[in-house]
PDB file of N, CA and C in Angstrom:
ATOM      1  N   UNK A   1     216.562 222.600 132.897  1.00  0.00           N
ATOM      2  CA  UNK A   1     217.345 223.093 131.784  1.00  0.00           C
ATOM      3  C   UNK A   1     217.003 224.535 131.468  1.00  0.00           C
ATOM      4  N   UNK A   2     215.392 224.808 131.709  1.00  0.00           N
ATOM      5  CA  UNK A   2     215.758 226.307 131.246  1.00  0.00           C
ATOM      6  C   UNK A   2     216.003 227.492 132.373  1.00  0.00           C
ATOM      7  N   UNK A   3     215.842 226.931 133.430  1.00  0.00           N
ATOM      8  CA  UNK A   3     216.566 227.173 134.461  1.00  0.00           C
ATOM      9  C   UNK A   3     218.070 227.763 134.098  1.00  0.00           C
ATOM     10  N   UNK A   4     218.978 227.030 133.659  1.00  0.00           N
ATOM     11  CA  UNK A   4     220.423 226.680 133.394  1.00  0.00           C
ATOM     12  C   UNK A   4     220.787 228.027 132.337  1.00  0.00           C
ATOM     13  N   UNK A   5     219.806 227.660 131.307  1.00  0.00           N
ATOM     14  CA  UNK A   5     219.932 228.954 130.457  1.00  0.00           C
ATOM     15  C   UNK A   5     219.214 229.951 130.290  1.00  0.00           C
ATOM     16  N   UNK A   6     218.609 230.657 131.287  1.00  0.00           N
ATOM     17  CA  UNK A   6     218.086 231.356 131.922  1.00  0.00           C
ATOM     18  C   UNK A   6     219.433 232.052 132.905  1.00  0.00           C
ATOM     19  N   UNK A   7     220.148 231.551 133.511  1.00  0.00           N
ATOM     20  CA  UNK A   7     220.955 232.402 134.347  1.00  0.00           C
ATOM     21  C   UNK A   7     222.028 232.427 133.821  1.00  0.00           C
ATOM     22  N   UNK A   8     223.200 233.107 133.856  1.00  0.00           N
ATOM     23  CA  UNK A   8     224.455 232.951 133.649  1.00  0.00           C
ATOM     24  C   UNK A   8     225.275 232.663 134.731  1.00  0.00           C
ATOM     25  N   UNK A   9     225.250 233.228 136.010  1.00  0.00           N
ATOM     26  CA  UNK A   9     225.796 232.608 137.147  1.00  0.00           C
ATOM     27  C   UNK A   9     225.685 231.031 137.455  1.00  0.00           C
ATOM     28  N   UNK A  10     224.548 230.702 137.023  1.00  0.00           N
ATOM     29  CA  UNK A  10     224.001 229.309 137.623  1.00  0.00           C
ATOM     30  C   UNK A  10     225.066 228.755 136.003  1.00  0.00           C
ATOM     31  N   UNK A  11     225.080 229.009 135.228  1.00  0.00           N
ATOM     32  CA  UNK A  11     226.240 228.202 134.120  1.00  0.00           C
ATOM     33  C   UNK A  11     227.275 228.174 134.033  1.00  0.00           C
ATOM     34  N   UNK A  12     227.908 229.488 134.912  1.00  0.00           N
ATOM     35  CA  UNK A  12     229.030 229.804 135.548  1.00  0.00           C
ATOM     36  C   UNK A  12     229.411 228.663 137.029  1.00  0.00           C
ATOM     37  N   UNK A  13     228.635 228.474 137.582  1.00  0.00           N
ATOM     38  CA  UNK A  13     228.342 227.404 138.560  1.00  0.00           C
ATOM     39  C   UNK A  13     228.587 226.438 138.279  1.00  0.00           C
ATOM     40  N   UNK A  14     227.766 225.814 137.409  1.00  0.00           N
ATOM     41  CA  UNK A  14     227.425 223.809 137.096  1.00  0.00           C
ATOM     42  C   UNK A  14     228.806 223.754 136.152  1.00  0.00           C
ATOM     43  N   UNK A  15     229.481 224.934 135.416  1.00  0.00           N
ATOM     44  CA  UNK A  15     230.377 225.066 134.283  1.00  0.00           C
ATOM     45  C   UNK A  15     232.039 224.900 135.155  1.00  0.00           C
ATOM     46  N   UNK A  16     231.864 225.820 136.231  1.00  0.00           N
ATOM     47  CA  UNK A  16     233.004 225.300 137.049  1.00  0.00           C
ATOM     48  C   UNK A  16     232.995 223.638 138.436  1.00  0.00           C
ATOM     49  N   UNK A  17     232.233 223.478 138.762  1.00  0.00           N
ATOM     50  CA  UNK A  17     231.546 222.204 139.129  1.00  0.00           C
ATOM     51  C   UNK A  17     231.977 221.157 138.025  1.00  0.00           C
ATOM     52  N   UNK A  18     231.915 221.336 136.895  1.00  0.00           N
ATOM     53  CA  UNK A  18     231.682 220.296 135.930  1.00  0.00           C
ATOM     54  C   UNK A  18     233.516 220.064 135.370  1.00  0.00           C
ATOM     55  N   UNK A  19     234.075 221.408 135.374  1.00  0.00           N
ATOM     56  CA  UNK A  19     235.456 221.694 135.195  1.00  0.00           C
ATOM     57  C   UNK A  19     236.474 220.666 136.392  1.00  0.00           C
ATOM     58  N   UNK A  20     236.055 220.956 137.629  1.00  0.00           N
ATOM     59  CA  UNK A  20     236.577 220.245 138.894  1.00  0.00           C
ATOM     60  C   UNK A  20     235.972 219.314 138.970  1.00  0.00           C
ATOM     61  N   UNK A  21     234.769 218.114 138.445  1.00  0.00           N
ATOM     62  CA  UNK A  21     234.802 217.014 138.025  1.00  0.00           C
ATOM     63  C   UNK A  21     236.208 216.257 137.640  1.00  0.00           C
ATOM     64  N   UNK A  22     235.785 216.950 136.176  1.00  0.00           N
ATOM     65  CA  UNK A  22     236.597 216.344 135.073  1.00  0.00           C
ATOM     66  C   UNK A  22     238.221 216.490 135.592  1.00  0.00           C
ATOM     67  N   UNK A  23     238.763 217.406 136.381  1.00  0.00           N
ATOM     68  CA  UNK A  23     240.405 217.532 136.556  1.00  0.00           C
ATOM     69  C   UNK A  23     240.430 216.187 137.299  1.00  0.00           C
ATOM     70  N   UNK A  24     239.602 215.824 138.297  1.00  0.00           N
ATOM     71  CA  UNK A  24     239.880 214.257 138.728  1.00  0.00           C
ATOM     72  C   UNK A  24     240.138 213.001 138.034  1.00  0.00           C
ATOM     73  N   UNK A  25     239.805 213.575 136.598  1.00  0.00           N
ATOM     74  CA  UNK A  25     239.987 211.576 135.876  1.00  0.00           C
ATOM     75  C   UNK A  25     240.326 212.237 134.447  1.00  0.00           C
ATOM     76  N   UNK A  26     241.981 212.647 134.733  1.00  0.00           N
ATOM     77  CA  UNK A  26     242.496 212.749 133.978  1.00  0.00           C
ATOM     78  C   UNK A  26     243.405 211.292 133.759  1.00  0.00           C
ATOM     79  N   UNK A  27     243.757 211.082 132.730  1.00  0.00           N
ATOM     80  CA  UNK A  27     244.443 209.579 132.350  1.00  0.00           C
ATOM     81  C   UNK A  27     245.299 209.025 133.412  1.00  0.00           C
ATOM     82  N   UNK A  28     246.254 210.080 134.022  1.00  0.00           N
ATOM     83  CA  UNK A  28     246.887 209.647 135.075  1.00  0.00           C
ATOM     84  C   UNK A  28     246.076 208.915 136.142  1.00  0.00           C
ATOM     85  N   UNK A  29     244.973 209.610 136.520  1.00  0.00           N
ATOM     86  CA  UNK A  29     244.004 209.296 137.806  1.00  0.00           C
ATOM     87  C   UNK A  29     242.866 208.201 137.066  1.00  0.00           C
ATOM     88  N   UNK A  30     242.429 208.443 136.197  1.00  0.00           N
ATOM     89  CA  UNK A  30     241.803 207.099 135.586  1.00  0.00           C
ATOM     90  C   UNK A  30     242.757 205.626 135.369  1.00  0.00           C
ATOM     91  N   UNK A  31     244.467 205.561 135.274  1.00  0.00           N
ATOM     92  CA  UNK A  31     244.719 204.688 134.817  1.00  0.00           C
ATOM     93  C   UNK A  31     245.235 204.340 136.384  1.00  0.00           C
ATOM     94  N   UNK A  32     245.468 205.045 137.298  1.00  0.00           N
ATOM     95  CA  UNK A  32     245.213 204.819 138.907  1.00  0.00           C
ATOM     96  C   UNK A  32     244.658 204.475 139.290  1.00  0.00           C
ATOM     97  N   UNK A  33     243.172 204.526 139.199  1.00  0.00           N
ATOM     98  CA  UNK A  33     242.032 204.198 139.454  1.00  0.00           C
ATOM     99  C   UNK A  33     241.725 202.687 138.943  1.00  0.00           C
ATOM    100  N   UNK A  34     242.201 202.331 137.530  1.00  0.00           N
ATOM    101  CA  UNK A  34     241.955 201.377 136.731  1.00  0.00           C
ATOM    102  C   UNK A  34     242.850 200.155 138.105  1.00  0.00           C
ATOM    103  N   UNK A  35     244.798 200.507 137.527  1.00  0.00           N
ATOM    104  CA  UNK A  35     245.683 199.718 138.602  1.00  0.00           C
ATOM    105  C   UNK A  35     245.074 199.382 139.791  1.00  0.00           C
ATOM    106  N   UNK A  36     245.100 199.788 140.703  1.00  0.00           N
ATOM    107  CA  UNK A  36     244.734 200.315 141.853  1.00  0.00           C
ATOM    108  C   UNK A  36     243.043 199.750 142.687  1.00  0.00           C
ATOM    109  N   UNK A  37     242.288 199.671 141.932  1.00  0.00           N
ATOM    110  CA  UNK A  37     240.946 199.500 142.058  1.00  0.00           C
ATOM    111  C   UNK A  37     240.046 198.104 141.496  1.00  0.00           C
ATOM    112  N   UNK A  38     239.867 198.481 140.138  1.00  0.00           N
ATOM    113  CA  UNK A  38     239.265 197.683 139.206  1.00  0.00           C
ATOM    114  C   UNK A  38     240.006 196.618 138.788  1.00  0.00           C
ATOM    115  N   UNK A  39     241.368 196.706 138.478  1.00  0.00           N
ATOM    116  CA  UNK A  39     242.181 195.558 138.667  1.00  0.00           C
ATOM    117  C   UNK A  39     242.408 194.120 139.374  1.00  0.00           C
ATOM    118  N   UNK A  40     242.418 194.583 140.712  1.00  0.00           N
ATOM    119  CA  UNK A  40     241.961 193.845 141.914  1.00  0.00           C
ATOM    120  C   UNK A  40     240.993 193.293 142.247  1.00  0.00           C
ATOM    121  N   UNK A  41     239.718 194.280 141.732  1.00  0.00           N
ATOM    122  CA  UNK A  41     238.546 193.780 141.779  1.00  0.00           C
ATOM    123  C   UNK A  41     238.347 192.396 140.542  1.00  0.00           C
ATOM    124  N   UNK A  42     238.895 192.622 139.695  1.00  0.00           N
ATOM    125  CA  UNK A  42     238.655 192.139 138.180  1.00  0.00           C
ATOM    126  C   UNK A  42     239.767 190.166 138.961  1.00  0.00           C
ATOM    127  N   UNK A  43     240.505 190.650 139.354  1.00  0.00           N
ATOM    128  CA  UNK A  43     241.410 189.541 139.860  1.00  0.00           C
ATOM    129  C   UNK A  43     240.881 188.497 140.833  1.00  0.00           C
ATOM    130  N   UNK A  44     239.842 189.263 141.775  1.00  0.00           N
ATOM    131  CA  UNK A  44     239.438 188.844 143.007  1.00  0.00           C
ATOM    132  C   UNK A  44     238.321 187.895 142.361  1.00  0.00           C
ATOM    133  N   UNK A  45     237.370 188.337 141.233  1.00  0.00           N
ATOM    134  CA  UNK A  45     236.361 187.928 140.878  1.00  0.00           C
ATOM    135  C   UNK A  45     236.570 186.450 139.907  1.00  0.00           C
ATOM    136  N   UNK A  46     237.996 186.670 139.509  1.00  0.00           N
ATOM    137  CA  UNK A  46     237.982 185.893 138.807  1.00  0.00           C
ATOM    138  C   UNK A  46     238.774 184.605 139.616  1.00  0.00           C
ATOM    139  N   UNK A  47     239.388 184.858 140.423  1.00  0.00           N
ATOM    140  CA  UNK A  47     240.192 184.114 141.454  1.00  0.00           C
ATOM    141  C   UNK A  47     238.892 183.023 141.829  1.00  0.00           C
ATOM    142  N   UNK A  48     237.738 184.025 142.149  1.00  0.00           N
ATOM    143  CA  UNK A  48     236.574 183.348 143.232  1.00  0.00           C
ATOM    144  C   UNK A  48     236.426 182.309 142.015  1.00  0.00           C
ATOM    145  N   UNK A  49     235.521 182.730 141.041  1.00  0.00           N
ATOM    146  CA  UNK A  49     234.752 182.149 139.396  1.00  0.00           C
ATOM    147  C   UNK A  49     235.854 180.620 139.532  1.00  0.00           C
ATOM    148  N   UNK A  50     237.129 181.011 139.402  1.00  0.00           N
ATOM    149  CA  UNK A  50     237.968 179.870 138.664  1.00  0.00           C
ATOM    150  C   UNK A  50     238.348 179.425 139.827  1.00  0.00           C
ATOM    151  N   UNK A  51     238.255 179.732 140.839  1.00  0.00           N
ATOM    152  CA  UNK A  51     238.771 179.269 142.454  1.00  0.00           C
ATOM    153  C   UNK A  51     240.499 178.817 142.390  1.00  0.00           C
ATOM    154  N   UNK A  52     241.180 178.765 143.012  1.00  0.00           N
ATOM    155  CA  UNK A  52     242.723 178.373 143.521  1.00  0.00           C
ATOM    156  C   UNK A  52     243.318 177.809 141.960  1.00  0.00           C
ATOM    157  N   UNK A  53     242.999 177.569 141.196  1.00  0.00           N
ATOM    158  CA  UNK A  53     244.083 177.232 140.014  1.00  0.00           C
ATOM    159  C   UNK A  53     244.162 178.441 139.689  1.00  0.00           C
ATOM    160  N   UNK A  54     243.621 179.564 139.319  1.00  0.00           N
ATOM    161  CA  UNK A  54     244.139 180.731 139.063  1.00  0.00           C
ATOM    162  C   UNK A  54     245.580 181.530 139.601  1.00  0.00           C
ATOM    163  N   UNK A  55     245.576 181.124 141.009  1.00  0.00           N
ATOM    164  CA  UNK A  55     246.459 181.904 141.957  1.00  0.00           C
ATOM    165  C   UNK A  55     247.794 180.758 141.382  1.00  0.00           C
ATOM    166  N   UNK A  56     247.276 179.458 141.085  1.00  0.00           N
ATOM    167  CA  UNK A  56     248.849 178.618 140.901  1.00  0.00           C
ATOM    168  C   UNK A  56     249.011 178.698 139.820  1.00  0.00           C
ATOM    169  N   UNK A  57     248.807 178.777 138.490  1.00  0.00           N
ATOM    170  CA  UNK A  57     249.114 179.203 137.490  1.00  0.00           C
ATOM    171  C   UNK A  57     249.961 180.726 137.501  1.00  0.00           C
ATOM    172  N   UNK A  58     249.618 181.298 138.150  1.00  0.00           N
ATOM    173  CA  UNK A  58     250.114 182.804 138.386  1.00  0.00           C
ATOM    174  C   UNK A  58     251.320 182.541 139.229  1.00  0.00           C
ATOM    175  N   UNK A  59     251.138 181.848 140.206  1.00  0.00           N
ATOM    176  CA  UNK A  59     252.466 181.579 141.177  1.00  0.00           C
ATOM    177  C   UNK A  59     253.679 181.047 140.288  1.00  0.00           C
ATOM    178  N   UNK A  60     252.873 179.646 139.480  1.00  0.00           N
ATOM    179  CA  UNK A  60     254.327 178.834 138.870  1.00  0.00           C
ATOM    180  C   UNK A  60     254.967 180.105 137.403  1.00  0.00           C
ATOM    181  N   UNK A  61     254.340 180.440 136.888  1.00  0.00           N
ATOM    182  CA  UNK A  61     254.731 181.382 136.191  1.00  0.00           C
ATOM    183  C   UNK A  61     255.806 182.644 136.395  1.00  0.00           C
ATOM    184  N   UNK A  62     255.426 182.999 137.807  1.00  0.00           N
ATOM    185  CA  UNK A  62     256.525 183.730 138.673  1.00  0.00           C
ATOM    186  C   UNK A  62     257.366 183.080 138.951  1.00  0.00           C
ATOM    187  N   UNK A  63     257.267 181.989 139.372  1.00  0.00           N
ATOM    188  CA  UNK A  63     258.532 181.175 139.949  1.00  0.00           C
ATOM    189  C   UNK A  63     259.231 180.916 138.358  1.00  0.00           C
ATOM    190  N   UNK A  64     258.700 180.155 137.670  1.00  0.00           N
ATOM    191  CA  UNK A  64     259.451 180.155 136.024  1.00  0.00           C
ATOM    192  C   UNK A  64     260.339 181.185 135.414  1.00  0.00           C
ATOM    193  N   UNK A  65     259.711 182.546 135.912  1.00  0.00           N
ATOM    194  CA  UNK A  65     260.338 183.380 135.406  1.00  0.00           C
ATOM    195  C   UNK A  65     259.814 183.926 133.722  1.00  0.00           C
ATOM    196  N   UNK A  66     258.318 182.875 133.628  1.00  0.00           N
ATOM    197  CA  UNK A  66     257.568 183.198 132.460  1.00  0.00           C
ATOM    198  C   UNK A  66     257.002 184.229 132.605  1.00  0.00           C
ATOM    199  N   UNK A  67     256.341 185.084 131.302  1.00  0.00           N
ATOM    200  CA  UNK A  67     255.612 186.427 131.184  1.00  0.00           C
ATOM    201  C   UNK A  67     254.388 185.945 130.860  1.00  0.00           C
ATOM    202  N   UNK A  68     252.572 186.300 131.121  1.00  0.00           N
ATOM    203  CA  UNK A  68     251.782 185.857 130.858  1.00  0.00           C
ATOM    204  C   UNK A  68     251.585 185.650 129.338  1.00  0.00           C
ATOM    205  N   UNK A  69     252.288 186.647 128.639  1.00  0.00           N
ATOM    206  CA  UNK A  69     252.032 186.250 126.714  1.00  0.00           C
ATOM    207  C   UNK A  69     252.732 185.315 126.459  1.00  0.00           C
ATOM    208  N   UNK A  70     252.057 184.642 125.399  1.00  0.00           N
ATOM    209  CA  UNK A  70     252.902 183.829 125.001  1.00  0.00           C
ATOM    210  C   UNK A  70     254.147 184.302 123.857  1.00  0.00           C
ATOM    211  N   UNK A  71     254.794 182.965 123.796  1.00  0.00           N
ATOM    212  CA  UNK A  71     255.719 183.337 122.736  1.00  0.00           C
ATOM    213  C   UNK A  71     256.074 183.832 121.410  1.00  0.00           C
ATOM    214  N   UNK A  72     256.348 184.868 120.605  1.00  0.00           N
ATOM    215  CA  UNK A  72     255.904 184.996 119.383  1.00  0.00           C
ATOM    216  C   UNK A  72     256.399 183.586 118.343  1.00  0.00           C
ATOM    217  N   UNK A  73     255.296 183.032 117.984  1.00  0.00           N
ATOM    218  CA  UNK A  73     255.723 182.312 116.269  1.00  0.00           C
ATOM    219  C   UNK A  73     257.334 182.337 116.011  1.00  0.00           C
ATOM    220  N   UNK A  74     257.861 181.323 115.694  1.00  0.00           N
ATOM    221  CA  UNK A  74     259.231 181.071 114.885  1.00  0.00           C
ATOM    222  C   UNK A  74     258.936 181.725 113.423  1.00  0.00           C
ATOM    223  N   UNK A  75     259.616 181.810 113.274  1.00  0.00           N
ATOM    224  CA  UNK A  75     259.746 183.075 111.466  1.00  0.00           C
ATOM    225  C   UNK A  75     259.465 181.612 110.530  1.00  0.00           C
ATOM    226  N   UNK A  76     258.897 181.917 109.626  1.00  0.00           N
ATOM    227  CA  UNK A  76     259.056 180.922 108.369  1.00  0.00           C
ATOM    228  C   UNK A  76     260.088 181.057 107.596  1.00  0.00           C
TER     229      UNK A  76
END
């Protein structure tokens, strides 16, 4: 650290480094990342955990033409 502020080039450095980080996981690319990645992963894990009723619950639901939420409440 006092390295860091000690130079100005070297903050100029880690400052643009740190800039071209961050342009990678902007919401677009984080919610890409999320779809795309963690999703699957999150699906796969839970597929394994709950084994094959997961995948048929999901299947008959497609075939139904149901949405995973449920229905809202009838009005009083």
């Amino acid at each position: 650290m006092a390295a860091l502020a000690a130079s100005a080039p070297l903050r100029a450095q880690v400052g643009a480094a740190a800039r071209e980080e961050v342009s990678l996981w902007d919401w677009r690319a984080a919610t890409q990342h999320l779809l795309q990645v963690q999703y699957p992963l999150a699906m796969a894990a839970a597929a394994a955990y709950y084994g094959r009723t997961l995948g048929r619950v999901a299947r008959t639901a497609q075939q139904d033409g149901s949405s995973a939420t449920p229905a809202p409440a009838p009005a009083a």
